[in-house]
PDB file of N, CA and C in Angstrom:
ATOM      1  N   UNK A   1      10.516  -9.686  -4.306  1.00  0.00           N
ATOM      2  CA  UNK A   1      10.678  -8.251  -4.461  1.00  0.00           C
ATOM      3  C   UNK A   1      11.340  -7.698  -3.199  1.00  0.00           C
ATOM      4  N   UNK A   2      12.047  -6.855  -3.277  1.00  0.00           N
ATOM      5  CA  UNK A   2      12.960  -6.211  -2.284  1.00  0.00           C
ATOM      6  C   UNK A   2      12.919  -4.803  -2.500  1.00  0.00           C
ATOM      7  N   UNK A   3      13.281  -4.214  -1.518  1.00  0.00           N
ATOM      8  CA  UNK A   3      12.805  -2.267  -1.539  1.00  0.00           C
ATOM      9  C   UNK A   3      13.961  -1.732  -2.286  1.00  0.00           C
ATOM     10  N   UNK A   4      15.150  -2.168  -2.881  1.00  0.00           N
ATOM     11  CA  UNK A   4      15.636  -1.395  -4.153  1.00  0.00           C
ATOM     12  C   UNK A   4      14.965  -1.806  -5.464  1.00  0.00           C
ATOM     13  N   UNK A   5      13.839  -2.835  -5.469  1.00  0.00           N
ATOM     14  CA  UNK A   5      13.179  -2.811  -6.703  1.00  0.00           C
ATOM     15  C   UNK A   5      12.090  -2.140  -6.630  1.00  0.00           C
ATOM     16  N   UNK A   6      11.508  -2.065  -5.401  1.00  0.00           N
ATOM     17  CA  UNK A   6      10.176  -0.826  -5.471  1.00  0.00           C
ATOM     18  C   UNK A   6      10.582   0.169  -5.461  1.00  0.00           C
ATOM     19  N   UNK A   7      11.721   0.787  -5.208  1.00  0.00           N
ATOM     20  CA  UNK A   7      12.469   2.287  -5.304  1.00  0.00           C
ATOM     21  C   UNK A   7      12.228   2.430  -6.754  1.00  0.00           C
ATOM     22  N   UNK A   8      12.823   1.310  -7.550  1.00  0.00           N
ATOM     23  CA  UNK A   8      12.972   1.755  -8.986  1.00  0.00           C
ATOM     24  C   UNK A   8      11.540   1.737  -9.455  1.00  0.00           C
ATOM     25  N   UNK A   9      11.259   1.092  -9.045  1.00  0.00           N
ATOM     26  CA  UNK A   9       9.232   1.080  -9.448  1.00  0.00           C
ATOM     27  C   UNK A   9       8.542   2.183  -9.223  1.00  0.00           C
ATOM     28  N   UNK A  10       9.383   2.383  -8.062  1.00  0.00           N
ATOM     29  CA  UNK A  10       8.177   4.020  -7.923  1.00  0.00           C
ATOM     30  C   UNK A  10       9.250   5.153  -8.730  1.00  0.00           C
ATOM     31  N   UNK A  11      10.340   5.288  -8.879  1.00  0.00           N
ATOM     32  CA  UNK A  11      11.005   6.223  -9.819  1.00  0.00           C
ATOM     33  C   UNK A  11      10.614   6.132 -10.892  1.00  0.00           C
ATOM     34  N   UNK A  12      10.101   4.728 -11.466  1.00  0.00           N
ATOM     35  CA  UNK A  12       9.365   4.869 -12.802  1.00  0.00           C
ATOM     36  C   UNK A  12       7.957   5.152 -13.612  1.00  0.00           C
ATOM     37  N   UNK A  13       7.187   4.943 -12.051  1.00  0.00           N
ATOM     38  CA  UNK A  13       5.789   5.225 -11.998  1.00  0.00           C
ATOM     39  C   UNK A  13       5.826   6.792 -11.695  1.00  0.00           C
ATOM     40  N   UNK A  14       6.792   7.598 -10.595  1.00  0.00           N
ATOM     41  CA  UNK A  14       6.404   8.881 -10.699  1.00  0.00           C
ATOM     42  C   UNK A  14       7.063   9.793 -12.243  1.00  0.00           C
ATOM     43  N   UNK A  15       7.948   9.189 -13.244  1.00  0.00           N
ATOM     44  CA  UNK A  15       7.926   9.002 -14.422  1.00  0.00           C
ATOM     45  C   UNK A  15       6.684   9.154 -15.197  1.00  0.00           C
ATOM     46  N   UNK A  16       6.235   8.428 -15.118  1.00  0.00           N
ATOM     47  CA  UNK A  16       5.116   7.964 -16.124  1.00  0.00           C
ATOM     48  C   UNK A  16       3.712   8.871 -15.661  1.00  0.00           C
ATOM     49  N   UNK A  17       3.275   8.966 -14.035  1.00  0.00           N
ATOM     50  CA  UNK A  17       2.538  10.373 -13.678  1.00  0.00           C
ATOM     51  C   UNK A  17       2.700  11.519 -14.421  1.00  0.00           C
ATOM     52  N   UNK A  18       4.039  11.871 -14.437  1.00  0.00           N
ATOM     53  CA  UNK A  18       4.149  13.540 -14.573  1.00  0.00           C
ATOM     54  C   UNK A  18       4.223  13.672 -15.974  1.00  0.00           C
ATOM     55  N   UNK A  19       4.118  12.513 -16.776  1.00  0.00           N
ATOM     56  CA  UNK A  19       3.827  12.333 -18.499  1.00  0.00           C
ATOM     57  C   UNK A  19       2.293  12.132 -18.431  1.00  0.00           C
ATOM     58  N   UNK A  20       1.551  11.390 -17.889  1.00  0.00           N
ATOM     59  CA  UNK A  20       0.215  11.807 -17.608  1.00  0.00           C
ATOM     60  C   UNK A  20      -0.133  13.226 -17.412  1.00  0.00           C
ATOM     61  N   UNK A  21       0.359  13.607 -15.950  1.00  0.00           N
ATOM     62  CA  UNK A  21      -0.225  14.926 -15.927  1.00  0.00           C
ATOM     63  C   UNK A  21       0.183  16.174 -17.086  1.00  0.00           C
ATOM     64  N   UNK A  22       1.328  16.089 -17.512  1.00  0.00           N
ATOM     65  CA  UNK A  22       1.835  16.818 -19.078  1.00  0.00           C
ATOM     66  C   UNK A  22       0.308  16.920 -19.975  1.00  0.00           C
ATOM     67  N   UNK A  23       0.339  15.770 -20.471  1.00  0.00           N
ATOM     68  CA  UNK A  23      -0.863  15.405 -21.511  1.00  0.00           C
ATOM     69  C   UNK A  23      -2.046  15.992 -21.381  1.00  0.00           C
ATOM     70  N   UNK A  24      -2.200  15.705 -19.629  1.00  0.00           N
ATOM     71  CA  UNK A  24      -3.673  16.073 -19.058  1.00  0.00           C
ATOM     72  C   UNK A  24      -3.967  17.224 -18.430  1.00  0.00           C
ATOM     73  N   UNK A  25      -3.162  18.415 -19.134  1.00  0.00           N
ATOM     74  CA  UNK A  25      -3.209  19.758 -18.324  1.00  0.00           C
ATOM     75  C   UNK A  25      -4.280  20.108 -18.145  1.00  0.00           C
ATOM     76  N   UNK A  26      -4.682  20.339 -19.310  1.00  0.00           N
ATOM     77  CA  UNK A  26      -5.886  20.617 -19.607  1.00  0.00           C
ATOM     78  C   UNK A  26      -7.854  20.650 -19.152  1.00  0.00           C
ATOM     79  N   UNK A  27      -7.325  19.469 -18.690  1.00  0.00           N
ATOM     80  CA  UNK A  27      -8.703  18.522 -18.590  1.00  0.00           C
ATOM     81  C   UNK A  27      -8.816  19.005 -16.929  1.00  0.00           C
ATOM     82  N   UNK A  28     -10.610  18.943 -16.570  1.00  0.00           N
ATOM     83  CA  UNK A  28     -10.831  18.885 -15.615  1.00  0.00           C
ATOM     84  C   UNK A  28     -10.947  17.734 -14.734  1.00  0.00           C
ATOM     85  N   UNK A  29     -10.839  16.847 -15.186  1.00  0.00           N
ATOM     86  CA  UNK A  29     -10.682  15.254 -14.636  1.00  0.00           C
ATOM     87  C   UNK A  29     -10.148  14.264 -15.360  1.00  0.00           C
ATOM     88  N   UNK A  30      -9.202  13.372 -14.943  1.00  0.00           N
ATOM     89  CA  UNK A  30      -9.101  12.554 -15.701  1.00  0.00           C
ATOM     90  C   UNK A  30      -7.739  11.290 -14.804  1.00  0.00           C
ATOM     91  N   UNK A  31      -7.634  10.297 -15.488  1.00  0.00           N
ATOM     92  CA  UNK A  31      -7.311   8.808 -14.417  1.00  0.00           C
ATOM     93  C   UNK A  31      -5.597   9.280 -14.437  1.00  0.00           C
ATOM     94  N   UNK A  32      -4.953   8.637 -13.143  1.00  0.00           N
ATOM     95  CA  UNK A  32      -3.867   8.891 -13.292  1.00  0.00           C
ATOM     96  C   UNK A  32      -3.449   7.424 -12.735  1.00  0.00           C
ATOM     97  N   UNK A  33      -3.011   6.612 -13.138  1.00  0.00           N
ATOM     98  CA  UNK A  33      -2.859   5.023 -12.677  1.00  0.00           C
ATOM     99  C   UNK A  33      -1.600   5.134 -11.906  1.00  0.00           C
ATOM    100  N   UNK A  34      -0.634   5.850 -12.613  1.00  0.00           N
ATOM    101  CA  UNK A  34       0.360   5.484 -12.190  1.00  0.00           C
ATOM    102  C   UNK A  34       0.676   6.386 -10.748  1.00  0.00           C
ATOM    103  N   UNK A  35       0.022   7.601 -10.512  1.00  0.00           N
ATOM    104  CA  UNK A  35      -0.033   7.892  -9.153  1.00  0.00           C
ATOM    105  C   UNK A  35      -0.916   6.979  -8.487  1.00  0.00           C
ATOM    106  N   UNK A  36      -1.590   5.873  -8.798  1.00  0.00           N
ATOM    107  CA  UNK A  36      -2.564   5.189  -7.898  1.00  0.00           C
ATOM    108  C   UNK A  36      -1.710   3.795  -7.501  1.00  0.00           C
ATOM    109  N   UNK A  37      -0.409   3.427  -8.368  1.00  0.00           N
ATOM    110  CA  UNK A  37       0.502   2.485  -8.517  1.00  0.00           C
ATOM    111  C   UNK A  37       1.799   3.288  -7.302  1.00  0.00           C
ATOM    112  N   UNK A  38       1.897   4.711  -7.619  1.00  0.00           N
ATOM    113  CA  UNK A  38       2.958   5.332  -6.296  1.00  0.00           C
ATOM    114  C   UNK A  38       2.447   4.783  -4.810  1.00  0.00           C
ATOM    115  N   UNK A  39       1.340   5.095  -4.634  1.00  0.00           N
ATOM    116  CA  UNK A  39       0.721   4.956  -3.586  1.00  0.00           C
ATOM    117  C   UNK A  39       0.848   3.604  -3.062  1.00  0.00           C
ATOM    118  N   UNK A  40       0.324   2.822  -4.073  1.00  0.00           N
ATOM    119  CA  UNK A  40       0.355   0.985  -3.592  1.00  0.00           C
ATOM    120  C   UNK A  40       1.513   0.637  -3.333  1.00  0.00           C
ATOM    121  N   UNK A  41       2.973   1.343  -3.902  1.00  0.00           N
ATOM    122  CA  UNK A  41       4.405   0.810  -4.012  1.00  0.00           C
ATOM    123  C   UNK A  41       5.193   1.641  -2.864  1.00  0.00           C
ATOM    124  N   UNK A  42       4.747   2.526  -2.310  1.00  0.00           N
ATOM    125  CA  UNK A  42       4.674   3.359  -0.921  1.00  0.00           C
ATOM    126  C   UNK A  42       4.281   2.540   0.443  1.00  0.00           C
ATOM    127  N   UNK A  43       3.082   2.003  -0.006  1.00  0.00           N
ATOM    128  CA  UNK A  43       2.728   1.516   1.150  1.00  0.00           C
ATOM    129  C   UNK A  43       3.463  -0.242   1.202  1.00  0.00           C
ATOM    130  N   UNK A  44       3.323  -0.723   0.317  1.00  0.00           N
ATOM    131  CA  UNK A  44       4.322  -1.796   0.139  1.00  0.00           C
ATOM    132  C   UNK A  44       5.438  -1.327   1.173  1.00  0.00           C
ATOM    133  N   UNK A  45       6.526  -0.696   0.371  1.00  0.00           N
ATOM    134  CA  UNK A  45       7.572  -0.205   1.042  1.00  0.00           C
ATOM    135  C   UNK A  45       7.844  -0.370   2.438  1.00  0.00           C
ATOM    136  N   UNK A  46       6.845   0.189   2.886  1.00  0.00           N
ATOM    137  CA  UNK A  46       6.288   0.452   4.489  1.00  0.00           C
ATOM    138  C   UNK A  46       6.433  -0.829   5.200  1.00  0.00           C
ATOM    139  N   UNK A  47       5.778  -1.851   4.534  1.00  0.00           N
ATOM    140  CA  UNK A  47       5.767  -3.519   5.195  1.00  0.00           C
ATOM    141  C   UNK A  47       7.289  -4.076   4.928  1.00  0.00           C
ATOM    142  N   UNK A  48       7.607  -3.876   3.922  1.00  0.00           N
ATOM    143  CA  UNK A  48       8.775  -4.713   3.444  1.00  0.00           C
ATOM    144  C   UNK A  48      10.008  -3.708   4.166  1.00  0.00           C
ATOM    145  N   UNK A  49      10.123  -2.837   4.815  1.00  0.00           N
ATOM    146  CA  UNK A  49      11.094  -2.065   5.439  1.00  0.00           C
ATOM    147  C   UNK A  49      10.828  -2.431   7.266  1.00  0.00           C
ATOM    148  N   UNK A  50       9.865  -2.927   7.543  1.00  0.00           N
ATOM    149  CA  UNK A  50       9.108  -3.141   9.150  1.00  0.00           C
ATOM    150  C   UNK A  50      10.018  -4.793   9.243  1.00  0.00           C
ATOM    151  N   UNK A  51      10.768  -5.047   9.785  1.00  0.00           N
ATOM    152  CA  UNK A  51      11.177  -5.832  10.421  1.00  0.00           C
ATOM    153  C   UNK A  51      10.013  -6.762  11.252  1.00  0.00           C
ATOM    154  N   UNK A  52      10.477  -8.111  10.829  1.00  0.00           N
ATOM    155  CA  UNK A  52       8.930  -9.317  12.279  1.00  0.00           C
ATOM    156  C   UNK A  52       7.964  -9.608  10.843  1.00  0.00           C
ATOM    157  N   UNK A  53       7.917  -8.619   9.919  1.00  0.00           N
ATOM    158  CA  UNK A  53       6.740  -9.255   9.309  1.00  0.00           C
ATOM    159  C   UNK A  53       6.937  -9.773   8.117  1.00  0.00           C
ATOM    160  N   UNK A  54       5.819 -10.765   7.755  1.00  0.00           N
ATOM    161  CA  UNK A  54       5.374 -11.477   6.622  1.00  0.00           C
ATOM    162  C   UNK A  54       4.707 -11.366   5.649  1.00  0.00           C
ATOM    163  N   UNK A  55       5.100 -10.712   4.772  1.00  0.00           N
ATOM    164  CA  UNK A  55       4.603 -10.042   3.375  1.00  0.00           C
ATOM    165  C   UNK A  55       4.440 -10.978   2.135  1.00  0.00           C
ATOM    166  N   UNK A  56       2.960 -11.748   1.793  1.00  0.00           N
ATOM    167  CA  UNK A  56       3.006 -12.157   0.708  1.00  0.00           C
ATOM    168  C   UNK A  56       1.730 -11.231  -0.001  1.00  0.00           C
ATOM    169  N   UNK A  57       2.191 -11.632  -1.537  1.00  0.00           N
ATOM    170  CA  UNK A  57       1.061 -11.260  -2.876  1.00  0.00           C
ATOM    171  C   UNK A  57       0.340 -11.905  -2.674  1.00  0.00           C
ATOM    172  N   UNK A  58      -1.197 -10.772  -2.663  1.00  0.00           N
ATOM    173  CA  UNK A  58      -3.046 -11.323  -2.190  1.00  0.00           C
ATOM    174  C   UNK A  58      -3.158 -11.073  -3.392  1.00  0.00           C
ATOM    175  N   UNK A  59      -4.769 -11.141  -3.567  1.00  0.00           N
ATOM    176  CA  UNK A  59      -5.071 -10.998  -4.956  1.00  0.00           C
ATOM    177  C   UNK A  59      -5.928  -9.086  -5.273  1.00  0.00           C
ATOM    178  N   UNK A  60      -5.899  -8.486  -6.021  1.00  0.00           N
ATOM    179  CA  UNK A  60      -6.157  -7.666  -6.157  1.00  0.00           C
ATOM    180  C   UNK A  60      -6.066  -6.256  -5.812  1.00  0.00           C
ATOM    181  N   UNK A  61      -4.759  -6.143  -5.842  1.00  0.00           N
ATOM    182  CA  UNK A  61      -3.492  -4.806  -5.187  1.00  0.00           C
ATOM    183  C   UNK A  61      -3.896  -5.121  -3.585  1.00  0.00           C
ATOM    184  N   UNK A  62      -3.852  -6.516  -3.054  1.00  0.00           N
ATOM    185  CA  UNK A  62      -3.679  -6.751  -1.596  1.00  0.00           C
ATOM    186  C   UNK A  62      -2.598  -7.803  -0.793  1.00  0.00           C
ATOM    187  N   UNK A  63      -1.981  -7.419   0.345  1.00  0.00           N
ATOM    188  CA  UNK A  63      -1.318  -8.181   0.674  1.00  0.00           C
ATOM    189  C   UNK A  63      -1.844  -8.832   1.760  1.00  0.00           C
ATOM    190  N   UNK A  64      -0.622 -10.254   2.159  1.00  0.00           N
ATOM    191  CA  UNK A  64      -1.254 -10.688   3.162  1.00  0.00           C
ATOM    192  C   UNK A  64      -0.229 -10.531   3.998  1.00  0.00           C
ATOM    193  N   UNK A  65      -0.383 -10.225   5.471  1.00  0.00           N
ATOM    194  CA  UNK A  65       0.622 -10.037   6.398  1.00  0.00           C
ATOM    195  C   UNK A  65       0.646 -10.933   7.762  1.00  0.00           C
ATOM    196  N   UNK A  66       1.636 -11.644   7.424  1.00  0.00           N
ATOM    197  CA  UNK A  66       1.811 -12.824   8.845  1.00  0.00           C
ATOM    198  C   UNK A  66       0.762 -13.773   8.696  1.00  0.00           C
ATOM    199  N   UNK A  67       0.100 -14.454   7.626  1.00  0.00           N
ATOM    200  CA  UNK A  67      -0.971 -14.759   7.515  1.00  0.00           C
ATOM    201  C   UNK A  67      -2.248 -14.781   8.093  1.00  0.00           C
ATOM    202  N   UNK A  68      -2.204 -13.806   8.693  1.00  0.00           N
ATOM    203  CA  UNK A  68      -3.074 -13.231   9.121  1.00  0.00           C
ATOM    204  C   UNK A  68      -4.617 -12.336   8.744  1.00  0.00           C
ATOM    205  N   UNK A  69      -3.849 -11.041   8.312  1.00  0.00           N
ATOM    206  CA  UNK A  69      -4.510 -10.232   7.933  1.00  0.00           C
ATOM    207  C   UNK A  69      -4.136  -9.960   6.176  1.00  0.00           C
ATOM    208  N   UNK A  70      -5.367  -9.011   5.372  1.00  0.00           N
ATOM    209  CA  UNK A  70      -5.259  -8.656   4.394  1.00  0.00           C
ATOM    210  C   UNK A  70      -5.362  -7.365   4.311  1.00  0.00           C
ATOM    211  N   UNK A  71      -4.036  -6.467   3.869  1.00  0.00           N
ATOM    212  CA  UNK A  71      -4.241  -5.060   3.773  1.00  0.00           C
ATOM    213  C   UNK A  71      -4.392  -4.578   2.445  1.00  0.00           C
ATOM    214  N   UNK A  72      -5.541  -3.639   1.980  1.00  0.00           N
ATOM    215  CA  UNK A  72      -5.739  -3.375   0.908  1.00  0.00           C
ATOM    216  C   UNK A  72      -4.591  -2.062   0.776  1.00  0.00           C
ATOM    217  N   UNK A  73      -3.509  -2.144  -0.153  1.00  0.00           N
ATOM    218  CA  UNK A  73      -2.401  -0.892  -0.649  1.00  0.00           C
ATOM    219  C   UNK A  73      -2.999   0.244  -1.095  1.00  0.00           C
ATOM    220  N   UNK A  74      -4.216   0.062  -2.038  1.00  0.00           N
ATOM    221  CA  UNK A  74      -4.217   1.852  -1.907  1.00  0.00           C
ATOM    222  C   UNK A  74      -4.885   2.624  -0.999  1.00  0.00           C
ATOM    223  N   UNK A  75      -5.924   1.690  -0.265  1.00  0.00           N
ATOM    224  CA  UNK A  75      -7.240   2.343   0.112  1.00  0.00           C
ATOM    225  C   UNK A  75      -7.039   2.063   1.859  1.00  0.00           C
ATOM    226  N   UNK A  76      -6.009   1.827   2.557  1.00  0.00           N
ATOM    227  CA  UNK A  76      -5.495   1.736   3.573  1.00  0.00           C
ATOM    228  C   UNK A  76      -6.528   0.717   4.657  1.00  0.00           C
ATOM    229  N   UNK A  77      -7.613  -0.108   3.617  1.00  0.00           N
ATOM    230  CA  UNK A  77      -8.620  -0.957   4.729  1.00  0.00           C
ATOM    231  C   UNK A  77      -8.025  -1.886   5.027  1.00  0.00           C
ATOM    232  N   UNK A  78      -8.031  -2.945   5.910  1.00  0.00           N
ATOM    233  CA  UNK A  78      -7.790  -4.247   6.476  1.00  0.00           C
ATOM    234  C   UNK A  78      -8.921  -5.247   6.689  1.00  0.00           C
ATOM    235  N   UNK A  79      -8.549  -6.392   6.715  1.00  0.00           N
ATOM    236  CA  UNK A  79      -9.597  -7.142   7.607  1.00  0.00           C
ATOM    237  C   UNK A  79      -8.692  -8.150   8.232  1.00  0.00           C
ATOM    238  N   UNK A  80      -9.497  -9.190   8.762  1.00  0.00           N
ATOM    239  CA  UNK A  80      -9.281 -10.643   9.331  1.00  0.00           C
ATOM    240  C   UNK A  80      -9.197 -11.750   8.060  1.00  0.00           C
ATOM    241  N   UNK A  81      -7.655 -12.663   8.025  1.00  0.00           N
ATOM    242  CA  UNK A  81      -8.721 -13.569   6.721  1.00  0.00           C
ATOM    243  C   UNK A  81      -9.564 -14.575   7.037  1.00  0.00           C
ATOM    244  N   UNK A  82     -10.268 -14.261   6.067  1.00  0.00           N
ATOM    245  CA  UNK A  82     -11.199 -15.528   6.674  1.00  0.00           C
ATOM    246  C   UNK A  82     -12.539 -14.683   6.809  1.00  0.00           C
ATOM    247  N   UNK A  83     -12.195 -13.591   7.114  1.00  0.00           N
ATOM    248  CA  UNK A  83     -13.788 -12.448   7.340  1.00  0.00           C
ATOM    249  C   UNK A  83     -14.027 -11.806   6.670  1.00  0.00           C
ATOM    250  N   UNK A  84     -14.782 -10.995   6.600  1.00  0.00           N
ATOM    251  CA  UNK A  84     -16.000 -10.284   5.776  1.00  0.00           C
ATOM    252  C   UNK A  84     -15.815  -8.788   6.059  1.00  0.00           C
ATOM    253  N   UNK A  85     -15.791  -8.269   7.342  1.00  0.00           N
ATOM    254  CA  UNK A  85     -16.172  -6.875   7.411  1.00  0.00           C
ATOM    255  C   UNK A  85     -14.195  -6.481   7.443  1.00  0.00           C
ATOM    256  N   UNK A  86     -14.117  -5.410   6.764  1.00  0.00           N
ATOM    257  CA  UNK A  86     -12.930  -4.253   6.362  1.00  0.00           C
ATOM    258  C   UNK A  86     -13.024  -3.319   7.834  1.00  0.00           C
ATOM    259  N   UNK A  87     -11.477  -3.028   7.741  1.00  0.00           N
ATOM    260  CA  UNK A  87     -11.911  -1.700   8.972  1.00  0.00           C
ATOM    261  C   UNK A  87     -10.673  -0.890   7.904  1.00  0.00           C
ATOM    262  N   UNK A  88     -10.985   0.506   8.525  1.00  0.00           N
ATOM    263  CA  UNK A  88      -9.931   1.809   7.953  1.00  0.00           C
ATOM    264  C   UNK A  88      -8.764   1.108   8.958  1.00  0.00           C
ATOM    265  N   UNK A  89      -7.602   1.909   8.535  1.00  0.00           N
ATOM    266  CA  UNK A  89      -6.127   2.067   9.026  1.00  0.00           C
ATOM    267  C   UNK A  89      -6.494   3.761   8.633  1.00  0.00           C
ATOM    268  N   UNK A  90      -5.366   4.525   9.849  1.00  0.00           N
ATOM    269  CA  UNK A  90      -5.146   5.318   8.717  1.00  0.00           C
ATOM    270  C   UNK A  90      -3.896   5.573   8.034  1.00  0.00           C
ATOM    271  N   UNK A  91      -3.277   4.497   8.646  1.00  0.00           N
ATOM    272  CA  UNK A  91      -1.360   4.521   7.582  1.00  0.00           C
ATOM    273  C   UNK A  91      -1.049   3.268   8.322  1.00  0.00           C
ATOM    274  N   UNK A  92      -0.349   2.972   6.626  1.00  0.00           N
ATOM    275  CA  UNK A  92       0.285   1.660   7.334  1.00  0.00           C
ATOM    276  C   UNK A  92       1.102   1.313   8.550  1.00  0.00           C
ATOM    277  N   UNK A  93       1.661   2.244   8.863  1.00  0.00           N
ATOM    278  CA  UNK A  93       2.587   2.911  10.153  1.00  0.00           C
ATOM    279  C   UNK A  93       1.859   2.475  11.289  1.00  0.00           C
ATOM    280  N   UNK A  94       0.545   2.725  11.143  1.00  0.00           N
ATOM    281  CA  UNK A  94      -0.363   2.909  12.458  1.00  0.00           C
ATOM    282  C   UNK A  94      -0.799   1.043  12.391  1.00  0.00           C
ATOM    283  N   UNK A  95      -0.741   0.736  11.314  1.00  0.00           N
ATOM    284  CA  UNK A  95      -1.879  -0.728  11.095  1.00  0.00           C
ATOM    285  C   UNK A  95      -0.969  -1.965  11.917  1.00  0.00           C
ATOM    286  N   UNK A  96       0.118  -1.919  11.184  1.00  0.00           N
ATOM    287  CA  UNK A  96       1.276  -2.511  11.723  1.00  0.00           C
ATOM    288  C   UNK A  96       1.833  -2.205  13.241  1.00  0.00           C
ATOM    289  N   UNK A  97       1.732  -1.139  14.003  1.00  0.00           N
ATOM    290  CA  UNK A  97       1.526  -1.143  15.315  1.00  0.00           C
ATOM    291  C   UNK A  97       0.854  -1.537  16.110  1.00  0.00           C
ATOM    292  N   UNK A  98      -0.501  -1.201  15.532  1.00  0.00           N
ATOM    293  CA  UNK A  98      -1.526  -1.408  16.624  1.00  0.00           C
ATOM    294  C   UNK A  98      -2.081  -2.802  16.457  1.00  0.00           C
ATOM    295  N   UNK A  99      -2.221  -3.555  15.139  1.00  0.00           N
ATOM    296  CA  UNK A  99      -2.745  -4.521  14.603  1.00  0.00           C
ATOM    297  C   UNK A  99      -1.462  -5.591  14.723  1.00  0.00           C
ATOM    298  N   UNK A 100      -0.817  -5.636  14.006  1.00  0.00           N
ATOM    299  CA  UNK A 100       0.250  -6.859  13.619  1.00  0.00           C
ATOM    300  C   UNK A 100       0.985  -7.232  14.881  1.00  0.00           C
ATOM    301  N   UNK A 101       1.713  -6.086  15.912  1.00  0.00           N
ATOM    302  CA  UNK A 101       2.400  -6.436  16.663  1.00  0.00           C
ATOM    303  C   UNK A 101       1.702  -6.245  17.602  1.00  0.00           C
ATOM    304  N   UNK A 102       0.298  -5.791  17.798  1.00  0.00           N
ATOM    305  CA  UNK A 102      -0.644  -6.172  18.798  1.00  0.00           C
ATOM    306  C   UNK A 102      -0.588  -4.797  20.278  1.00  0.00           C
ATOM    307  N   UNK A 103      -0.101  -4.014  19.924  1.00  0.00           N
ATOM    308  CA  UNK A 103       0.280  -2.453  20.689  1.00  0.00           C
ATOM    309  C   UNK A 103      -0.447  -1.703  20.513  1.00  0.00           C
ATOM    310  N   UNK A 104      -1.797  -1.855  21.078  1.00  0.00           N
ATOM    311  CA  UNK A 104      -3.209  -0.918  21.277  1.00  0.00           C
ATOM    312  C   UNK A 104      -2.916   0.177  22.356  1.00  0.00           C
ATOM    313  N   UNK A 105      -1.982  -0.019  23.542  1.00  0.00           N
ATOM    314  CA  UNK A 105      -2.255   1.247  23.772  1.00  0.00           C
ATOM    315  C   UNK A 105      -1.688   2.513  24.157  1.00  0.00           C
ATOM    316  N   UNK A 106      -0.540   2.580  23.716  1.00  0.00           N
ATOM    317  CA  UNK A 106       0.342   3.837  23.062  1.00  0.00           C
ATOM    318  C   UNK A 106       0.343   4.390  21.266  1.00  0.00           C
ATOM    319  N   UNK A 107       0.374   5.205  20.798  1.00  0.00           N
ATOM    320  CA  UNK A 107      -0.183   5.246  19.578  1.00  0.00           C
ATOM    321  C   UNK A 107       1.280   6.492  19.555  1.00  0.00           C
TER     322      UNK A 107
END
């Protein structure tokens, strides 16, 4: 995958949102997948546009980066692989600075 195919992915997912939200005027709650699919194909983006790094498919809307770490796409957590405890990011922007290329202390 390459970032003119997630371009078209997310042109087709914010597509398919605003036909959700059409349907779902109405309602006081209700699922919107394909804004939860913008988000994951956003933050994708983010890695696959960052130069140095190593982007493969994890299992369960997660990637793995430099084999290293596992970043969860919608929910912006990380861990160690191999470990157990998650920490927040709060943008991939920030995760990939401070984490991947190891630049703790300018932000």
């Amino acid at each position: 995958m390459d970032v003119a195919e997630i371009d078209i992915l997310i042109a087709l997912a914010e597509i398919e949102s605003n036909r959700i939200e059409i349907r779902n005027y109405y309602k006081g709650v209700y699922s919107n997948p394909a804004e939860r699919e913008i988000k994951r194909l956003t933050s994708l983006k983010v890695f696959y546009l960052t130069e140095g790094i190593k982007v493969e498919q994890g299992g369960s809307g997660c990637i793995i980066v430099n084999d290293k770490f596992e970043y969860a796409l919608i929910t912006g957590k990380w861990r160690a692989l191999g470990k157990s405890k998650w920490y927040r990011s709060k943008s991939p922007e920030s995760f990939i600075f401070k984490y991947v290329f190891d630049n703790k202390e300018g932000q």
